[in-house]
C-alpha atoms as a PDB file:
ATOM      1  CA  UNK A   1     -10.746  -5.231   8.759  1.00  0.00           C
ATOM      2  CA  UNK A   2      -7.359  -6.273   7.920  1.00  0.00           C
ATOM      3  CA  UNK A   3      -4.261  -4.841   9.306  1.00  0.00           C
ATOM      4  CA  UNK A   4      -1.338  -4.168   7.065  1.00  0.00           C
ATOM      5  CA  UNK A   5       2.437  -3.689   8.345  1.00  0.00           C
ATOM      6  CA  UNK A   6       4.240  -1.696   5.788  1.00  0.00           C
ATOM      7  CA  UNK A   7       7.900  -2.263   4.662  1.00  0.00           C
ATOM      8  CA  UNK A   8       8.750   0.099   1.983  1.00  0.00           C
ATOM      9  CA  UNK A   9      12.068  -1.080   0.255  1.00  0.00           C
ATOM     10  CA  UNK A  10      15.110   1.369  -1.181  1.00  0.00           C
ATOM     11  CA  UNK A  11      18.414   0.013  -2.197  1.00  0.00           C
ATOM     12  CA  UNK A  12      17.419  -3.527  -0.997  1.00  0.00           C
ATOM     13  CA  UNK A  13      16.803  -2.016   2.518  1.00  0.00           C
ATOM     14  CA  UNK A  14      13.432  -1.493   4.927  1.00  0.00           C
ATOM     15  CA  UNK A  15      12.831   1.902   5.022  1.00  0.00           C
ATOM     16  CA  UNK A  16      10.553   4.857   5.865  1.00  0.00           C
ATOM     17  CA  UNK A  17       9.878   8.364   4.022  1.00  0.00           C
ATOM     18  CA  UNK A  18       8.608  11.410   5.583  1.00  0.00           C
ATOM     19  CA  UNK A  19       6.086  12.574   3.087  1.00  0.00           C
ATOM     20  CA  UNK A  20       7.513  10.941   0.281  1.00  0.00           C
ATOM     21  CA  UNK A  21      10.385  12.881   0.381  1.00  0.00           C
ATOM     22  CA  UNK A  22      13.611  10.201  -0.780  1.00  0.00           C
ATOM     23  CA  UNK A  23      16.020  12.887   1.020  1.00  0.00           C
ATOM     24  CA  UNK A  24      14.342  12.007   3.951  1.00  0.00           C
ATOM     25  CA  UNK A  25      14.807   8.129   5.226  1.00  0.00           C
ATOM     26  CA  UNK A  26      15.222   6.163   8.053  1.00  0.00           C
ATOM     27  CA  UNK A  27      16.839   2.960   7.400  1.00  0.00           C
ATOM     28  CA  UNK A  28      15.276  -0.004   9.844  1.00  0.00           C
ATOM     29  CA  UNK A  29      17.603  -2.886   8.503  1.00  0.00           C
ATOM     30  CA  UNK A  30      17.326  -6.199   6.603  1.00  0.00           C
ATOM     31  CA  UNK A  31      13.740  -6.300   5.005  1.00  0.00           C
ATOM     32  CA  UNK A  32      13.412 -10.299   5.535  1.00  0.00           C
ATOM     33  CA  UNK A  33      14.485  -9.774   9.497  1.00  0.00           C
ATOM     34  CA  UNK A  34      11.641  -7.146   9.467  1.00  0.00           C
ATOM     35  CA  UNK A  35       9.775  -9.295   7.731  1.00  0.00           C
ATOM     36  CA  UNK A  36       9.621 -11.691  10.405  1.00  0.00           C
ATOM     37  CA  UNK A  37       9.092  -9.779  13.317  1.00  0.00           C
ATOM     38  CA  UNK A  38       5.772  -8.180  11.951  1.00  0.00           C
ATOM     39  CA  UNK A  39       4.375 -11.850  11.260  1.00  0.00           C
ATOM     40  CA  UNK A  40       6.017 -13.293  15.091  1.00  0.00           C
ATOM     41  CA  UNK A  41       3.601 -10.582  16.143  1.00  0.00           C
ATOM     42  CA  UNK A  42       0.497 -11.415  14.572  1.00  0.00           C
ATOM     43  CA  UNK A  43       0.694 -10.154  10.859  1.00  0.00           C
ATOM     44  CA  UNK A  44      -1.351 -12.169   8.260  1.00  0.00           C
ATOM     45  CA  UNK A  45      -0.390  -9.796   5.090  1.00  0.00           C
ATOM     46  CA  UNK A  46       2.220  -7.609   4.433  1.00  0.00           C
ATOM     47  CA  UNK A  47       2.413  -4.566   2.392  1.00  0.00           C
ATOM     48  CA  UNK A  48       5.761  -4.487   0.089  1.00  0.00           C
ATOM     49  CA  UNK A  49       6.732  -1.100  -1.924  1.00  0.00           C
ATOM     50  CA  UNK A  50       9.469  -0.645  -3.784  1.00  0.00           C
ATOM     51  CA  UNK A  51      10.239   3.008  -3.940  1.00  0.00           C
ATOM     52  CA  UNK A  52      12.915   2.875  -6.196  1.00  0.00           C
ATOM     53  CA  UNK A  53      10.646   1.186  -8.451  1.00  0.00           C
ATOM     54  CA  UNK A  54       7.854   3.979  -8.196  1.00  0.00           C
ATOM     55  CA  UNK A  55      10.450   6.282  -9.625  1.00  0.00           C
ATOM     56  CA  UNK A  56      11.998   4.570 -12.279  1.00  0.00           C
ATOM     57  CA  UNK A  57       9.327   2.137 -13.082  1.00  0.00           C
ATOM     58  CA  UNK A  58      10.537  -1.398 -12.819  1.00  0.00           C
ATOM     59  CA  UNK A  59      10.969  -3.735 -10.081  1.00  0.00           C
ATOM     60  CA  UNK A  60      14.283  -2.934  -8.566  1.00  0.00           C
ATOM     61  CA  UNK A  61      14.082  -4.393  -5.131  1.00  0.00           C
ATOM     62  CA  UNK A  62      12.933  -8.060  -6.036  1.00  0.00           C
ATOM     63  CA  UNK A  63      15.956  -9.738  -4.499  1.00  0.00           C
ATOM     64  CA  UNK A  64      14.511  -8.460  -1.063  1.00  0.00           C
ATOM     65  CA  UNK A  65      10.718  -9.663  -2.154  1.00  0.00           C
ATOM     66  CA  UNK A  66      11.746 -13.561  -3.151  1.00  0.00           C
ATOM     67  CA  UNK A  67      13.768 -13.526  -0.146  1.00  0.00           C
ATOM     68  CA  UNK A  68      10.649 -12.900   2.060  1.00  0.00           C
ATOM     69  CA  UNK A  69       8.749 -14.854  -0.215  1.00  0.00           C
ATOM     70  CA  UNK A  70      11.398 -17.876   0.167  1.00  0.00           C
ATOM     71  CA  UNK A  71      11.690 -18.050   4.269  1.00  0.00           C
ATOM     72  CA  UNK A  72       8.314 -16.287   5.373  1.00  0.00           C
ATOM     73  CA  UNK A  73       4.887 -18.099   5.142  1.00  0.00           C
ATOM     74  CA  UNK A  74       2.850 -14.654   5.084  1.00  0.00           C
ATOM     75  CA  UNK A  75       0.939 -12.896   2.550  1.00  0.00           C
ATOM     76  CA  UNK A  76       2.357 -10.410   0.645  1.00  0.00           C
ATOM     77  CA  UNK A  77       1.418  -7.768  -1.452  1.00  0.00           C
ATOM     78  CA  UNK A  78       3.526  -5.551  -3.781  1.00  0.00           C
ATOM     79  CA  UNK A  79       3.974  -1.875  -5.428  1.00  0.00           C
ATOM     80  CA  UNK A  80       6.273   0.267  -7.120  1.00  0.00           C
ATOM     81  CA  UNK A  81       6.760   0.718 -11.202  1.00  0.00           C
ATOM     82  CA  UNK A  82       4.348  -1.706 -11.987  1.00  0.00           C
ATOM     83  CA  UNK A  83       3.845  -0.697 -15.382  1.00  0.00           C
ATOM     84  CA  UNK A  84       4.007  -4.053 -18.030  1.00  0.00           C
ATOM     85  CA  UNK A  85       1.709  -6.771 -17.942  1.00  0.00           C
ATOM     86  CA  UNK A  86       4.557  -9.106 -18.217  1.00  0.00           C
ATOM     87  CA  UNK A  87       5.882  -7.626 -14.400  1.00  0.00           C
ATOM     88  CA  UNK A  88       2.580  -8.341 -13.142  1.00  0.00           C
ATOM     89  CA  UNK A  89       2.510 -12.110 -14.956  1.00  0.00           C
ATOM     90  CA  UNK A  90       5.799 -12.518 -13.294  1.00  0.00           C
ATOM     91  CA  UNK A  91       5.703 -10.770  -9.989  1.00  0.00           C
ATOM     92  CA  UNK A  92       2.544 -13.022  -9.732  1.00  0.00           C
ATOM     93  CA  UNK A  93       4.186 -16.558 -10.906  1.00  0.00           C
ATOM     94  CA  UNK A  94       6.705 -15.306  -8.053  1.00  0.00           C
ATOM     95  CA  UNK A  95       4.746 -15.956  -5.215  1.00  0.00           C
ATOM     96  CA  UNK A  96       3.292 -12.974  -4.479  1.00  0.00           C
ATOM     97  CA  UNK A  97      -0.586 -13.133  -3.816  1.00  0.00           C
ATOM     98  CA  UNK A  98      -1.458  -9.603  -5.035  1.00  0.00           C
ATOM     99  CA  UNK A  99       0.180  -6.576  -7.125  1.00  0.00           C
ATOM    100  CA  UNK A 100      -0.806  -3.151  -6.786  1.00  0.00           C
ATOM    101  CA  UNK A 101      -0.968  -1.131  -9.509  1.00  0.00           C
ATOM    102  CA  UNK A 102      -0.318   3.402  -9.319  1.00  0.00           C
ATOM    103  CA  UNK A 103       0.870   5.529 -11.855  1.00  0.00           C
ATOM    104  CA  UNK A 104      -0.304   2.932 -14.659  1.00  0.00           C
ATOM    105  CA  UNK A 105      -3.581   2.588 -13.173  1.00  0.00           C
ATOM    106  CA  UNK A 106      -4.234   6.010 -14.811  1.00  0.00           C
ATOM    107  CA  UNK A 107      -4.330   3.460 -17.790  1.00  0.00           C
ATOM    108  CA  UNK A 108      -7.598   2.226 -17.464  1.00  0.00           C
ATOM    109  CA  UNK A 109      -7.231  -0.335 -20.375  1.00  0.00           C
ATOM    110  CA  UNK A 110      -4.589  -1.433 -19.067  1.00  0.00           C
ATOM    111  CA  UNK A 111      -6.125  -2.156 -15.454  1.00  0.00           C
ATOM    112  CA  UNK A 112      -8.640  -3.896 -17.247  1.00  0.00           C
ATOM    113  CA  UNK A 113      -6.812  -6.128 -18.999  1.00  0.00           C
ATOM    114  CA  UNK A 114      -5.692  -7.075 -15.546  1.00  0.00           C
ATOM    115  CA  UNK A 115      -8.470  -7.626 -14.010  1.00  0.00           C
ATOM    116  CA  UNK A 116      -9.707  -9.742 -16.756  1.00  0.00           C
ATOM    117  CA  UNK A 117      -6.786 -11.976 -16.789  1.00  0.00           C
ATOM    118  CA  UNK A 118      -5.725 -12.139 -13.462  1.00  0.00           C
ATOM    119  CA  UNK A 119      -9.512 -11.169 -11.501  1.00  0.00           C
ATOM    120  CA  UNK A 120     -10.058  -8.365  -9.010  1.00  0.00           C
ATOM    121  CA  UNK A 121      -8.432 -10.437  -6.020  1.00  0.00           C
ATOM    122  CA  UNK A 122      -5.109 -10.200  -7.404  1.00  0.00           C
ATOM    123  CA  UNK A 123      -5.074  -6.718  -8.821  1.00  0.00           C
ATOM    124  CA  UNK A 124      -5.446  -3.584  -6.527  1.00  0.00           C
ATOM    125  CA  UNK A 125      -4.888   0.062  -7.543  1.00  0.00           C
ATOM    126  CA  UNK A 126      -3.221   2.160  -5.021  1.00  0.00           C
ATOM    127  CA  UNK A 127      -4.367   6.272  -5.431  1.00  0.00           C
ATOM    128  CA  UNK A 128      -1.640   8.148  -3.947  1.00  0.00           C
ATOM    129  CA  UNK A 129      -3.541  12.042  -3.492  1.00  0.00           C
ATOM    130  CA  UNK A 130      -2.695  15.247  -2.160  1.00  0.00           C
ATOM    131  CA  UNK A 131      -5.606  17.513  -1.262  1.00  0.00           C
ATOM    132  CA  UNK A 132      -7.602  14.485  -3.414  1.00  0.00           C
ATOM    133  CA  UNK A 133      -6.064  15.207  -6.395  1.00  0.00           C
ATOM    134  CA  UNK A 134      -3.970  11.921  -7.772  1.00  0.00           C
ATOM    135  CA  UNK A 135      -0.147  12.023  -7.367  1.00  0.00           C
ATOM    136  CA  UNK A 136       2.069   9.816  -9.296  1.00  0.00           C
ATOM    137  CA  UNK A 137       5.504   8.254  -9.866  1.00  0.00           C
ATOM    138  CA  UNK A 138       6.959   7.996  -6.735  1.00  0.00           C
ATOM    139  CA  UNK A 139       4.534  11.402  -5.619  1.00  0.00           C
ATOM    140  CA  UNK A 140       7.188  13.423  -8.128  1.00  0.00           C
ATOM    141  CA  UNK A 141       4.409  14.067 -10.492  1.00  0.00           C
ATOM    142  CA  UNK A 142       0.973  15.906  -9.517  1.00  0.00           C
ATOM    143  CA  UNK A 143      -1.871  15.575 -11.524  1.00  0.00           C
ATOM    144  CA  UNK A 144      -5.689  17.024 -12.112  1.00  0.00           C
ATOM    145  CA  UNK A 145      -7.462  13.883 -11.489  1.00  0.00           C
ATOM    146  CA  UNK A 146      -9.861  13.665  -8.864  1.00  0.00           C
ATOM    147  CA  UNK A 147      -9.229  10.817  -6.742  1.00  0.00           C
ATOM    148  CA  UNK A 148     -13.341   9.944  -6.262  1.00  0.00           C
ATOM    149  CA  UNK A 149     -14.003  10.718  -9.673  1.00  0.00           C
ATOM    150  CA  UNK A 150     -10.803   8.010 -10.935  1.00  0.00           C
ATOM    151  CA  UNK A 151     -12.274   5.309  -8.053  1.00  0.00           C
ATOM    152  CA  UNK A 152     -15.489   5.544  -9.601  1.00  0.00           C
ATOM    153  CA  UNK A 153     -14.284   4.791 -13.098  1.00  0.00           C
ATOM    154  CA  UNK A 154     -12.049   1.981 -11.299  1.00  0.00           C
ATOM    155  CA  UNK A 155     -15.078   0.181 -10.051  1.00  0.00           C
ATOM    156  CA  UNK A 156     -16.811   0.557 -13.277  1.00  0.00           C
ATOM    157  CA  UNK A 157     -13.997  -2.052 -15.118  1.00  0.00           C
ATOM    158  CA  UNK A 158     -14.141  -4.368 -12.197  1.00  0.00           C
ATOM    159  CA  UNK A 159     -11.704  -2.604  -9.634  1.00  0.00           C
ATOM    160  CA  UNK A 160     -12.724  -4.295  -5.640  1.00  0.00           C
ATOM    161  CA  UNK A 161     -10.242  -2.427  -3.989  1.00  0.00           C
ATOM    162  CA  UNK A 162      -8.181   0.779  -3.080  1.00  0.00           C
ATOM    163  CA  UNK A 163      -5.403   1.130  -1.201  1.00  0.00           C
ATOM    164  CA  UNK A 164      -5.811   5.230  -0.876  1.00  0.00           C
ATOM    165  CA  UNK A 165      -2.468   7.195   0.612  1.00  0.00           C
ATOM    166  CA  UNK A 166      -2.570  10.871   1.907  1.00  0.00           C
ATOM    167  CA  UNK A 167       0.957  11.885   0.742  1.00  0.00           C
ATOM    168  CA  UNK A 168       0.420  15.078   3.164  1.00  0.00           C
ATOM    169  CA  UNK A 169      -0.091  12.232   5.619  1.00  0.00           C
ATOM    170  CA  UNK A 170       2.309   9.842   4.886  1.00  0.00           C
ATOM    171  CA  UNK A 171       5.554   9.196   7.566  1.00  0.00           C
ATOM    172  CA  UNK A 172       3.981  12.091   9.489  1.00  0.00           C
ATOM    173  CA  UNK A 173       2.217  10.377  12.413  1.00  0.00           C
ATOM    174  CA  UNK A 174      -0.325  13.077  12.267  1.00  0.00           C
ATOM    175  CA  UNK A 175      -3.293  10.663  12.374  1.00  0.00           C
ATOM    176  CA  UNK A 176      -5.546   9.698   9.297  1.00  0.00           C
ATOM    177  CA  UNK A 177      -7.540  11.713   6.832  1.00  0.00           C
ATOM    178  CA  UNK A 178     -10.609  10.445   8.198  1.00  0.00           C
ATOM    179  CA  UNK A 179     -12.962  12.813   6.268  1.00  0.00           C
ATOM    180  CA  UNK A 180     -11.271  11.991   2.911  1.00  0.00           C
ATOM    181  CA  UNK A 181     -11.216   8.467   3.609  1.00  0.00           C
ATOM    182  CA  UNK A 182     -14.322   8.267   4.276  1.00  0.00           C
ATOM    183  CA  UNK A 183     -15.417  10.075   1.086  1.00  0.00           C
ATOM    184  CA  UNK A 184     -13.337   7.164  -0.331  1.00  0.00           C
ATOM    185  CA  UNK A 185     -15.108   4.452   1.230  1.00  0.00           C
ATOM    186  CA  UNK A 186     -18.535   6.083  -0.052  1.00  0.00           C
ATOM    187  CA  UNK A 187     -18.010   4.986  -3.569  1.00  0.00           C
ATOM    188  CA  UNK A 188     -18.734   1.717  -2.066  1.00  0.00           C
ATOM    189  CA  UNK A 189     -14.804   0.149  -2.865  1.00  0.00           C
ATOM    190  CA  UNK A 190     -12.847  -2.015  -0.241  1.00  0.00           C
ATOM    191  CA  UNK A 191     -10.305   0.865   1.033  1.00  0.00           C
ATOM    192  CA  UNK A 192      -7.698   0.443   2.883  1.00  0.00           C
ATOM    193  CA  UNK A 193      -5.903   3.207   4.711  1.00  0.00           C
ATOM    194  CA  UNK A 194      -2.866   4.741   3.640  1.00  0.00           C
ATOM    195  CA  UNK A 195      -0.773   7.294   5.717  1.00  0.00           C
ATOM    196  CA  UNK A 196      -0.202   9.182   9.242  1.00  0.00           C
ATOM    197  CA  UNK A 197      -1.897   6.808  11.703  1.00  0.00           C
ATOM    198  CA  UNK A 198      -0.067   7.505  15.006  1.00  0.00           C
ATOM    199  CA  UNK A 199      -2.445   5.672  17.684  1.00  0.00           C
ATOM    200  CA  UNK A 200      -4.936   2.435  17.938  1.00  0.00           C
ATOM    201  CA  UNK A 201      -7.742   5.319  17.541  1.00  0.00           C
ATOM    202  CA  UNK A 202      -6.822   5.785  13.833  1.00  0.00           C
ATOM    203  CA  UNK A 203      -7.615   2.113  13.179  1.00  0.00           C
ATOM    204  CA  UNK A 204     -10.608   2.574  15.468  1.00  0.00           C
ATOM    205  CA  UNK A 205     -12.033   5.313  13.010  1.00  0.00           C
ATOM    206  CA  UNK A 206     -10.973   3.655  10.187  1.00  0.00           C
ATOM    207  CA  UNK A 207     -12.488   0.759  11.001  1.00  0.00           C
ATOM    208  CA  UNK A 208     -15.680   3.037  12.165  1.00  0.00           C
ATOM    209  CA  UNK A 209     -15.896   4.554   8.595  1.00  0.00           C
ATOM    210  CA  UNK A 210     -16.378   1.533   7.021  1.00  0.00           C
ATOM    211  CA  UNK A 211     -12.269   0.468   5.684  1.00  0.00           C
ATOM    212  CA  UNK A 212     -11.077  -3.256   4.556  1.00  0.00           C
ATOM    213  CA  UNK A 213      -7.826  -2.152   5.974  1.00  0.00           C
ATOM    214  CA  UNK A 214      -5.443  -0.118   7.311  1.00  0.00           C
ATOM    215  CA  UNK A 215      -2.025   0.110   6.345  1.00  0.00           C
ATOM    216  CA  UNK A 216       0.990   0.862   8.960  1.00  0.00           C
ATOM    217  CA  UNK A 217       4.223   2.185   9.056  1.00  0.00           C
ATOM    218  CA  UNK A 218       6.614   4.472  10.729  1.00  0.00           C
ATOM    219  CA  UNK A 219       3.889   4.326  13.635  1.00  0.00           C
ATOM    220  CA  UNK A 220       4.814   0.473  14.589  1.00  0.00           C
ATOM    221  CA  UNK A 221       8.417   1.045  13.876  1.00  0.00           C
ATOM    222  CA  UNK A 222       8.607   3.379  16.751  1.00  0.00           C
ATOM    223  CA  UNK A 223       6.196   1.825  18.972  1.00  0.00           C
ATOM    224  CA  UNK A 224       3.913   4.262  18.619  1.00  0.00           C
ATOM    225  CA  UNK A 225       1.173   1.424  18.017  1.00  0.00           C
ATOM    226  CA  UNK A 226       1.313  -2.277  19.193  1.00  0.00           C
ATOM    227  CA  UNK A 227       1.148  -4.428  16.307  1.00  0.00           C
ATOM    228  CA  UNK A 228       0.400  -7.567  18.675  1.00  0.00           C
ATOM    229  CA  UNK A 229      -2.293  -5.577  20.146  1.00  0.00           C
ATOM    230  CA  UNK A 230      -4.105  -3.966  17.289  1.00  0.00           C
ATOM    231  CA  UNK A 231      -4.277  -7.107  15.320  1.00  0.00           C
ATOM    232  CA  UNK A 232      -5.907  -8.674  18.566  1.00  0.00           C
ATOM    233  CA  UNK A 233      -8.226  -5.750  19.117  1.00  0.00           C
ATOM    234  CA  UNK A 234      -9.030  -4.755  15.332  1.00  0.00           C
ATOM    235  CA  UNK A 235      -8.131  -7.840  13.136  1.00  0.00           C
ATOM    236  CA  UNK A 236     -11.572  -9.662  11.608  1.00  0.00           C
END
């Protein structure tokens, strides 16, 4: 299983939401000083988002992505208003070793087109859900979609892997949604864990229920978990 530190970028700064919610943030500095820390403690990958991006559906924080790119020898991946196939032939050309596509993933054409040009190791689909019904554009926008139903038709065009996010979760250090995770995993996808985990025993069960990964957030910012520790105790 692979371990994920999250930075989440707004207005060229790291960042955390509390369920989303952009009238809720906590500012934790200079993304490329954040950047470094996670990988001085063990980090092989990072997860990027661009939450301005999510909302108005371009890149808007890619000064603070080639800078990471430029002075940190980590791998990165990136999401937030992905929606052309020209960002993802660029955001790709820029270093970055995988791009994960939300809202437009609803596209399945277009996710396909992807996957045929670029293969399944550089294009991920991230399902944002609340009460596993798909959420998208920044979680502004609910939808009717089931989210097992959409990851089936995913893996049917050639999707490997899921990055799934309980919004209810999210910035809430309330602990995974193990039981829809796990429903998630059952498709037989690579998921990795989005949202709430609070302890080392939500990467325990995620790792129990059968996860590629687990992505955190507010949880190492406040020292809630030990990065160091749960990529030493967890980390394949």
């Amino acid at each position: 299983m692979k371990i994920f530190p999250a930075i989440d970028l707004h207005n060229g700064r790291a960042v955390r939401l509390y369920k989303g919610d952009y009238n809720q943030v906590t500012d934790y500095g200079n993304p490329l000083e954040v950047a470094k820390r996670w990988k001085s403690l063990g980090a092989t990958f990072l997860h990027l988002v661009d939450l301005d991006g999510a909302k108005e559906g371009n890149s808007l924080n890619l000064a603070a992505v080639k800078e990471i790119i430029d002075n940190v020898d980590i791998k990165l991946e990136l999401g937030g208003g992905i929606r052309t196939e020209a960002q993802v032939d660029d955001l790709l050309k820029l270093g970055l070793d995988r791009v994960i596509i939300g809202s437009k993933a609803l596209d399945l054409d277009f996710v396909k087109r992807l996957i045929d040009k670029h293969g399944s190791e550089k294009i991920v689909v991230g399902i944002d859900s609340r009460n596993m019904l798909i959420s998208t554009h920044g979680w502004l926008d609910m939808t009717d979609i089931n989210a097992v139903d959409f990851a089936n038709k995913l893996k049917a065009i050639g999707v490997k892997t899921i990055i799934f996010t309980d919004i209810s979760k999210d910035g809430t250090l309330e602990g995974i949604n193990v039981n829809q995770t796990k429903v998630m995993v059952e498709t037989g996808l690579s998921i990795i864990a989005s949202g709430g985990a609070k302890a080392l025993s939500d990467i325990e069960s995620a790792k129990n229920i059968g996860c590629g990964g687990i992505i955190l957030g507010k949880s190492i910012y406040n020292g809630d978990i030990d990065l160091k520790l749960a990529i030493e105790k967890y980390e394949d």
